[in-house]
PDB file of N, CA and C in Angstrom:
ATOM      1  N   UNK A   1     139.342 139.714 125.186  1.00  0.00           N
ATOM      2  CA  UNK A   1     139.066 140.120 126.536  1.00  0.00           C
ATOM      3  C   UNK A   1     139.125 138.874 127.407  1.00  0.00           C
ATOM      4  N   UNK A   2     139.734 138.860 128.500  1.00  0.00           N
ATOM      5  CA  UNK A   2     139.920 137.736 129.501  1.00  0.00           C
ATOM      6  C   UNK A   2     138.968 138.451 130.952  1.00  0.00           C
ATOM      7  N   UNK A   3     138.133 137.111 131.026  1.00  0.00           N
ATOM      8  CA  UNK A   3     137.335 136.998 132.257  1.00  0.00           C
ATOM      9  C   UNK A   3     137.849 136.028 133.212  1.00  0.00           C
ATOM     10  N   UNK A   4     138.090 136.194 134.244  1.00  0.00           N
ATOM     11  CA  UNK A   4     138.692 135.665 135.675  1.00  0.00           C
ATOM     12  C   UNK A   4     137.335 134.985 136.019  1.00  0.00           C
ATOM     13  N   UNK A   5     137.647 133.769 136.402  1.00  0.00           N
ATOM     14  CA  UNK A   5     136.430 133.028 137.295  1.00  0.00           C
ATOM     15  C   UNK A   5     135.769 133.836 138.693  1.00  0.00           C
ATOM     16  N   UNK A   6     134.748 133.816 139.071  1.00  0.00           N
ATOM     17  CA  UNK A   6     134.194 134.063 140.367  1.00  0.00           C
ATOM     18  C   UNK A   6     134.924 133.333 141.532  1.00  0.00           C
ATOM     19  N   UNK A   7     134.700 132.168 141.026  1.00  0.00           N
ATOM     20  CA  UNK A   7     135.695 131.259 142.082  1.00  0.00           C
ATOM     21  C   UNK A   7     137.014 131.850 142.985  1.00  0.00           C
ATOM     22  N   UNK A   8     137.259 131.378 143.883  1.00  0.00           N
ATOM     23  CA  UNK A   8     138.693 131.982 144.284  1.00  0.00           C
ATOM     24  C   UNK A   8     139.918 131.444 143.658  1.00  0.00           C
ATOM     25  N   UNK A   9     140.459 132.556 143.399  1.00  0.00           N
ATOM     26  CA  UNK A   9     141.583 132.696 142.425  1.00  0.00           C
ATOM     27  C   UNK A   9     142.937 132.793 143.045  1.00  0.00           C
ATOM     28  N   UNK A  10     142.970 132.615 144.103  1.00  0.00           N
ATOM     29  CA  UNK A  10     143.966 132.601 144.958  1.00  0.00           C
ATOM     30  C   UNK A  10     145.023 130.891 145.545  1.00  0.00           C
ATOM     31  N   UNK A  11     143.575 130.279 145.598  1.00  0.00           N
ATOM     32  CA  UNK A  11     143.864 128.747 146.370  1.00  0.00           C
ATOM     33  C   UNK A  11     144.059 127.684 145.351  1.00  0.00           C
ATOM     34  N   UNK A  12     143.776 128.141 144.025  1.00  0.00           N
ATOM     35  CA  UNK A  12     144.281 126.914 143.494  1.00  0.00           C
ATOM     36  C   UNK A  12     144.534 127.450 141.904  1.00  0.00           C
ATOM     37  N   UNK A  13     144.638 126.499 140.972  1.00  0.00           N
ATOM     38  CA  UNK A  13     145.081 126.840 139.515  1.00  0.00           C
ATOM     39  C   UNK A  13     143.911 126.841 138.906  1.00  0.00           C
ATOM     40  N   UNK A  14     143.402 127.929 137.775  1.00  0.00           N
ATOM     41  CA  UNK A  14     142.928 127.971 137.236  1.00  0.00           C
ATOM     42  C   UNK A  14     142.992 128.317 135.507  1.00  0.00           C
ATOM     43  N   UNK A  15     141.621 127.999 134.825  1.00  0.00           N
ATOM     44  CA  UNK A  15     142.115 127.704 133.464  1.00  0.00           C
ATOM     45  C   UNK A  15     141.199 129.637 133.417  1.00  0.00           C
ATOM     46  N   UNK A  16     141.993 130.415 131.983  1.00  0.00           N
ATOM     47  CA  UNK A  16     141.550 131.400 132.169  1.00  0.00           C
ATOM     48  C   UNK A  16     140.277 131.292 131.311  1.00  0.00           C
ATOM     49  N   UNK A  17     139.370 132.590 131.239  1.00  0.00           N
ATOM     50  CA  UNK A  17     138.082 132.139 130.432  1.00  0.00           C
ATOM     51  C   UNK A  17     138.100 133.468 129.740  1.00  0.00           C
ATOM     52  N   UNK A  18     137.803 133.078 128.357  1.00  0.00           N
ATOM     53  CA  UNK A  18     138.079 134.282 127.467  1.00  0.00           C
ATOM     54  C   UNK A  18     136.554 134.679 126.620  1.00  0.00           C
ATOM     55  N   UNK A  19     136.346 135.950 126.896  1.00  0.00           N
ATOM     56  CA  UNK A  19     135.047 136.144 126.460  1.00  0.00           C
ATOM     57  C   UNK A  19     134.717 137.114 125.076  1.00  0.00           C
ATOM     58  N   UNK A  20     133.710 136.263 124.030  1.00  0.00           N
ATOM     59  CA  UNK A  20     134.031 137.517 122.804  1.00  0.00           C
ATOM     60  C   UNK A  20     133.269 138.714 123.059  1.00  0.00           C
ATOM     61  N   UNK A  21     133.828 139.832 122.474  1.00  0.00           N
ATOM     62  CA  UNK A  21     133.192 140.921 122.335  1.00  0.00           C
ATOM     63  C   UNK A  21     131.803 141.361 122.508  1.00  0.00           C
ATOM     64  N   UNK A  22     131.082 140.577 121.329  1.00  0.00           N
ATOM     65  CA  UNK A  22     129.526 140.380 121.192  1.00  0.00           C
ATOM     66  C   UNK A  22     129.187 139.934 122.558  1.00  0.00           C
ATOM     67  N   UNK A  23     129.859 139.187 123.780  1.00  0.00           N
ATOM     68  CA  UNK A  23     129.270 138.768 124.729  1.00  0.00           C
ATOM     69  C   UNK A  23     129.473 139.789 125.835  1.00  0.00           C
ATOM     70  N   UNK A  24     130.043 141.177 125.619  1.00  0.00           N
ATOM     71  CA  UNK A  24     130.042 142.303 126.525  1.00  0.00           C
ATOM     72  C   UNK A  24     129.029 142.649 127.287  1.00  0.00           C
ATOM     73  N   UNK A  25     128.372 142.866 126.161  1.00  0.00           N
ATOM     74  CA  UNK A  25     126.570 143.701 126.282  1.00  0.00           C
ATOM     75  C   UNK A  25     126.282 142.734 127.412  1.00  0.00           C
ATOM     76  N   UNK A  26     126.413 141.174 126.930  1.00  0.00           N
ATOM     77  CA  UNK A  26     125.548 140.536 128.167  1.00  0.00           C
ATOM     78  C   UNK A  26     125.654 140.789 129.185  1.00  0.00           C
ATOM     79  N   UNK A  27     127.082 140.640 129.423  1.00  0.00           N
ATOM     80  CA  UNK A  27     127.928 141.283 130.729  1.00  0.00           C
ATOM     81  C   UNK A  27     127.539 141.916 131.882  1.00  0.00           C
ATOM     82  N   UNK A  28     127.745 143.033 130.607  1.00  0.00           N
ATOM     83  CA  UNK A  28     127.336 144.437 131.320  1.00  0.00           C
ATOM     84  C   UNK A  28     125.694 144.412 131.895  1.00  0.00           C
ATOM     85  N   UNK A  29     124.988 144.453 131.147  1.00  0.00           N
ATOM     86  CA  UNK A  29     123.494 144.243 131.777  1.00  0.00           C
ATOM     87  C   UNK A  29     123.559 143.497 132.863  1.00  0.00           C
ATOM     88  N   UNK A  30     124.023 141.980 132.552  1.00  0.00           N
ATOM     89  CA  UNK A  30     124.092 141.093 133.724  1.00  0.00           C
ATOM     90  C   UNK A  30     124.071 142.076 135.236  1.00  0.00           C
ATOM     91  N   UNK A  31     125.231 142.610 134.711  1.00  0.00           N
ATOM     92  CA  UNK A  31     126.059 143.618 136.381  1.00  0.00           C
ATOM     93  C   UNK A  31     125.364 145.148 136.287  1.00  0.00           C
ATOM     94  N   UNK A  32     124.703 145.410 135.857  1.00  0.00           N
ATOM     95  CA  UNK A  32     124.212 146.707 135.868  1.00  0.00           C
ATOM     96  C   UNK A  32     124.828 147.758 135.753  1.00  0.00           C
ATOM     97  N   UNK A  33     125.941 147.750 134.714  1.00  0.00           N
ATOM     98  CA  UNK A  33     126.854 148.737 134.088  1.00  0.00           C
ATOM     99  C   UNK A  33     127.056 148.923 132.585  1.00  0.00           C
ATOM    100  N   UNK A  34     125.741 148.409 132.079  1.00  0.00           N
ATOM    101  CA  UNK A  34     125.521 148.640 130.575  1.00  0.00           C
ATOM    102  C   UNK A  34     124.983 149.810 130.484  1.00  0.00           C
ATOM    103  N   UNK A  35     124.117 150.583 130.925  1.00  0.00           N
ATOM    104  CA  UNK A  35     123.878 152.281 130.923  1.00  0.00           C
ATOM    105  C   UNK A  35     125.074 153.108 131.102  1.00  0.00           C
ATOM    106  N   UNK A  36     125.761 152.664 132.113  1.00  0.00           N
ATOM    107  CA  UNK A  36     127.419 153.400 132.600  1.00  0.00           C
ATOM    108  C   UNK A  36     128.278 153.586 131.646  1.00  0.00           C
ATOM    109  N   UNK A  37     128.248 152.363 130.850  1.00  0.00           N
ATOM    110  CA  UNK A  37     128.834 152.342 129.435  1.00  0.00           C
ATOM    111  C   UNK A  37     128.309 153.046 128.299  1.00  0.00           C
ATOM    112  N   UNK A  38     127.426 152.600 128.288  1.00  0.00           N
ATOM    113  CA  UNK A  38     126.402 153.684 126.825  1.00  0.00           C
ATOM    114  C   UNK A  38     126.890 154.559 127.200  1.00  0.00           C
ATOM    115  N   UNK A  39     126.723 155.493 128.221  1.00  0.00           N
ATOM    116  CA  UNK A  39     127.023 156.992 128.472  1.00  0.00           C
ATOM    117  C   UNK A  39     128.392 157.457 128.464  1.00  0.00           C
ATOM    118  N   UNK A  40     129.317 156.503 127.952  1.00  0.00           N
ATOM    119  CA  UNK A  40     130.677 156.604 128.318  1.00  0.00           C
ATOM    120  C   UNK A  40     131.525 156.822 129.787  1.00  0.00           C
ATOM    121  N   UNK A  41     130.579 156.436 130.967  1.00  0.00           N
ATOM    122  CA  UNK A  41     131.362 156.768 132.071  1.00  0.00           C
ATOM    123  C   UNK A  41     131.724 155.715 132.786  1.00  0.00           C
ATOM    124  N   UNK A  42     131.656 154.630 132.005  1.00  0.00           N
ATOM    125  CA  UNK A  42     132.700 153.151 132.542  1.00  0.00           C
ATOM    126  C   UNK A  42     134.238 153.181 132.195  1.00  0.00           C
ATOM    127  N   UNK A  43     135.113 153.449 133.030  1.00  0.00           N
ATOM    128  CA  UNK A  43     136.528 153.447 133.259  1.00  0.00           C
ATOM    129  C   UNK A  43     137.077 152.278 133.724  1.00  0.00           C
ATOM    130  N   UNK A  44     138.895 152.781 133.191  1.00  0.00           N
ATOM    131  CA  UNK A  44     139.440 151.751 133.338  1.00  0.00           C
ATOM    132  C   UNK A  44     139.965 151.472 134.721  1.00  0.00           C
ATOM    133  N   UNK A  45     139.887 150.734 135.787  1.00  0.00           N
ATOM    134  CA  UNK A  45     139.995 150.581 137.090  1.00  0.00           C
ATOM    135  C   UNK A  45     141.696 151.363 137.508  1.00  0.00           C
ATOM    136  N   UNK A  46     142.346 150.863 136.171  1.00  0.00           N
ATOM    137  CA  UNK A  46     143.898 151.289 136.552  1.00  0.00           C
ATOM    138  C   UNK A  46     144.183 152.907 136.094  1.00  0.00           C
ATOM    139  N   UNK A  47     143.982 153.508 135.198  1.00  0.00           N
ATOM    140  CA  UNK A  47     144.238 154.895 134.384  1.00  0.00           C
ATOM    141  C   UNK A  47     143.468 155.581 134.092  1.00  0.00           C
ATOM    142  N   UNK A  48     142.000 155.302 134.313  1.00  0.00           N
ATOM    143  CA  UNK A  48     140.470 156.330 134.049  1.00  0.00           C
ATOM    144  C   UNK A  48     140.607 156.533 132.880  1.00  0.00           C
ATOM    145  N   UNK A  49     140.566 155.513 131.952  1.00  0.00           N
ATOM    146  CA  UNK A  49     140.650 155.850 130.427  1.00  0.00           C
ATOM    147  C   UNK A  49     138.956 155.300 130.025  1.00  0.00           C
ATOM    148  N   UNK A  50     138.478 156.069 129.431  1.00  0.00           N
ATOM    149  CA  UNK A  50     136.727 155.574 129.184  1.00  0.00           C
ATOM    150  C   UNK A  50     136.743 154.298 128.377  1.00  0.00           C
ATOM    151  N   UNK A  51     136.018 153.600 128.489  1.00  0.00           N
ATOM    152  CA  UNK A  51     136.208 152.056 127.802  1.00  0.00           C
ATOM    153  C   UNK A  51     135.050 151.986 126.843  1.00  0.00           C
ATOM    154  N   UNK A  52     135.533 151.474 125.272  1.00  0.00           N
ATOM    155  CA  UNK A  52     134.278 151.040 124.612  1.00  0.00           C
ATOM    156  C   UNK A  52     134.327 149.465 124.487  1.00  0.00           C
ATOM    157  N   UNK A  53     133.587 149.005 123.505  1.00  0.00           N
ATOM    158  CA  UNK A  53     133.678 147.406 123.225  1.00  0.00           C
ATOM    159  C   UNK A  53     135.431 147.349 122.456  1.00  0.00           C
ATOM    160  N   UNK A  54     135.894 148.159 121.997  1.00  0.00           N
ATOM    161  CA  UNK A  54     137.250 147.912 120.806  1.00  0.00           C
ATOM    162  C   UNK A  54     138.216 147.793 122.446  1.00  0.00           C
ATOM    163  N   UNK A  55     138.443 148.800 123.498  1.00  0.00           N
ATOM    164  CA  UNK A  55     139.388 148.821 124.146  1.00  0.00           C
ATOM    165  C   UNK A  55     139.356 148.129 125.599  1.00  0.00           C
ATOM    166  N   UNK A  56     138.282 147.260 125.868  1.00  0.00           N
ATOM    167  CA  UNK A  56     137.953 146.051 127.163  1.00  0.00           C
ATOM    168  C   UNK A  56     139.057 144.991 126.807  1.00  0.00           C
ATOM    169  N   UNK A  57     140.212 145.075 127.933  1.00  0.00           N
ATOM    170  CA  UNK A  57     140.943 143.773 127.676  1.00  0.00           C
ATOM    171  C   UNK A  57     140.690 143.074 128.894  1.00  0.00           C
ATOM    172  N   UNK A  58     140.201 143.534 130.285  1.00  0.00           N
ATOM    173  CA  UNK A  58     139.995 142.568 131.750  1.00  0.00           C
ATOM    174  C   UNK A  58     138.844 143.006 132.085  1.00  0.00           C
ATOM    175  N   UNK A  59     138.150 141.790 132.734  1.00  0.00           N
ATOM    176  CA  UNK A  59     137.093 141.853 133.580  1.00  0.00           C
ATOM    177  C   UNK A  59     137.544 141.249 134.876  1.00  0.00           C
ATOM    178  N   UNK A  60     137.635 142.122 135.665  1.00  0.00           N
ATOM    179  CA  UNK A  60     138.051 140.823 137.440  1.00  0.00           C
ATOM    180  C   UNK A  60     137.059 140.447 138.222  1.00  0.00           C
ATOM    181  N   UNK A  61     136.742 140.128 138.747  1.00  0.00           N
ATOM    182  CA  UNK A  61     136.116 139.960 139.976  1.00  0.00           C
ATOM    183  C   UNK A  61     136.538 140.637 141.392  1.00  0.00           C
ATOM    184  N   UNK A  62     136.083 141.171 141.644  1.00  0.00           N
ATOM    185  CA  UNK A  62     136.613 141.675 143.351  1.00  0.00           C
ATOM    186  C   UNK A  62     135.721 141.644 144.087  1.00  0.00           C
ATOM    187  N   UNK A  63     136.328 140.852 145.481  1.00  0.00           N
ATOM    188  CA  UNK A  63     135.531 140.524 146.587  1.00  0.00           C
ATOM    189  C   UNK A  63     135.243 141.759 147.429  1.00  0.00           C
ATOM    190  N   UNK A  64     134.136 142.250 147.374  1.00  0.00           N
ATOM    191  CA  UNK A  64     133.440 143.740 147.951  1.00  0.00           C
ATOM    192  C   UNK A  64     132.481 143.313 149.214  1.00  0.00           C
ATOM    193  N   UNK A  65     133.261 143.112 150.378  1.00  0.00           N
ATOM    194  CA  UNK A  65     132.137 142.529 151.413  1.00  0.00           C
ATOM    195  C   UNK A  65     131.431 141.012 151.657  1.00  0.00           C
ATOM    196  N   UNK A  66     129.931 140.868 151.275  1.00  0.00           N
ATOM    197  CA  UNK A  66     129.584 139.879 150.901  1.00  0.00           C
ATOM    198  C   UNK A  66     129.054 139.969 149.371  1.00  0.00           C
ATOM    199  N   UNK A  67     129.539 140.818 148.537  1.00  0.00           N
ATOM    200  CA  UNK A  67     129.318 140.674 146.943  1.00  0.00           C
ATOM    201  C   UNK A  67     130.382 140.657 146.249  1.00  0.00           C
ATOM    202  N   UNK A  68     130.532 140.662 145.302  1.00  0.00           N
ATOM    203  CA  UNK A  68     131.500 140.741 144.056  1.00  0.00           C
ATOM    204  C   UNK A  68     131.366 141.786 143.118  1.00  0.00           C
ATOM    205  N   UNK A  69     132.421 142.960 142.933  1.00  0.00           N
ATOM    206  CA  UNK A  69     132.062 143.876 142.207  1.00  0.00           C
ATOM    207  C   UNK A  69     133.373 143.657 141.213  1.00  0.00           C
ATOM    208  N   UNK A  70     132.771 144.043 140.116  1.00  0.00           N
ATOM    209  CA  UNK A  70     133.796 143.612 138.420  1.00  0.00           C
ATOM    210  C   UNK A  70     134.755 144.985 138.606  1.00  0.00           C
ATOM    211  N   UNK A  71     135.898 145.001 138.005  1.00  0.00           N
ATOM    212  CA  UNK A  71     136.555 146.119 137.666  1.00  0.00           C
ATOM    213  C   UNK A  71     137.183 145.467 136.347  1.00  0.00           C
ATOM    214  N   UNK A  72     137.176 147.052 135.770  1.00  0.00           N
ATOM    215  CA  UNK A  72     137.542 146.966 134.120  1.00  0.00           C
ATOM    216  C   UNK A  72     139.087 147.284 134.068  1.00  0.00           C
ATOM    217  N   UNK A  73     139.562 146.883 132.915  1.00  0.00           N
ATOM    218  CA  UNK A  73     140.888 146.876 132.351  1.00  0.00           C
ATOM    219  C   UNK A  73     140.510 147.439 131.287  1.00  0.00           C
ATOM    220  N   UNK A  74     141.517 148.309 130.950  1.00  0.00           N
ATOM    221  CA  UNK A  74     141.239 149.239 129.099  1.00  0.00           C
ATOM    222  C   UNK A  74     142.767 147.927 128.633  1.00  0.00           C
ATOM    223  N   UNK A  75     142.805 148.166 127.623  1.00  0.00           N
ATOM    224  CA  UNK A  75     144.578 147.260 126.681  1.00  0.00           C
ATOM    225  C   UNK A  75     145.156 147.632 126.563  1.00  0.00           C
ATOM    226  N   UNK A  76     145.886 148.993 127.796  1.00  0.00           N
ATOM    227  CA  UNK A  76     147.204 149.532 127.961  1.00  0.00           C
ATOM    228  C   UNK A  76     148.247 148.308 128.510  1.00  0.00           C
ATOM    229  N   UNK A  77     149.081 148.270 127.803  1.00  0.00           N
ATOM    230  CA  UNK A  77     149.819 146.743 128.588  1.00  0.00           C
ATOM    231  C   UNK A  77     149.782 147.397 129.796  1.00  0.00           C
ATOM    232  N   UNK A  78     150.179 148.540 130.426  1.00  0.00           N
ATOM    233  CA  UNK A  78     150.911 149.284 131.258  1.00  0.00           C
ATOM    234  C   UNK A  78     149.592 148.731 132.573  1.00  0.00           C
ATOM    235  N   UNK A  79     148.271 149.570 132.291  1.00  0.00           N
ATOM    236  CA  UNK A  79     147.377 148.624 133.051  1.00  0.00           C
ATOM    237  C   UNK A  79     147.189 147.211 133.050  1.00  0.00           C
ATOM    238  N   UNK A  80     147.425 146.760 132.073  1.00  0.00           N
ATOM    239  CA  UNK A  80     147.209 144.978 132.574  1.00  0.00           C
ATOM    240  C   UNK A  80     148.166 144.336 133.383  1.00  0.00           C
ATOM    241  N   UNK A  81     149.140 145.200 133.438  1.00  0.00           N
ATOM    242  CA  UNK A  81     150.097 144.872 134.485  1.00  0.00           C
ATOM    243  C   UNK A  81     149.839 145.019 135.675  1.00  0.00           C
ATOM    244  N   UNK A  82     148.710 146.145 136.574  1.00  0.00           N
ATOM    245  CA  UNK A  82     148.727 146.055 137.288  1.00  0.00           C
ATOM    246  C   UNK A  82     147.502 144.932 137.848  1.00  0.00           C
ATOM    247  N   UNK A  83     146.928 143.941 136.789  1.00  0.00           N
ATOM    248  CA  UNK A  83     146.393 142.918 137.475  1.00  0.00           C
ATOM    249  C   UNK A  83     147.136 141.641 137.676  1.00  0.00           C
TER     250      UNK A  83
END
């Protein structure tokens, strides 16, 4: 699974940051979408495919106002293309 920096990702080069599995859970709690998940209703931002720990290949960052809200990638190449 590849995690995108918070930082802006636009203005300069960055190194990518790759996160293991076991470090999901943290994740998710961190952002308050570890219940969303248990329940199976965390989707994939590109195809609404339900996501478990086996099928998380992106985490992004998106600038939502003055916060940052994550959107998920499932490991359809077809969606990782559209990040």
């Amino acid at each position: 699974m590849v995690v995108y920096p918070l930082t802006s990702m636009a203005t300069k080069k960055e190194e990518l940051r790759a996160m293991m599995n076991s470090d999901l859970e943290n994740l998710l709690i961190q952002v308050g979408d570890y219940d969303t998940f248990l329940e199976g209703k965390l989707c994939c931002s590109s195809c609404g495919t339900v996501l478990n720990a086996d099928n998380v290949a992106l985490v992004l960052p998106v600038q939502n106002g003055d916060s940052i809200k994550l959107k998920y990638c499932c490991d359809n190449v077809e969606c990782m293309k559209n990040f």
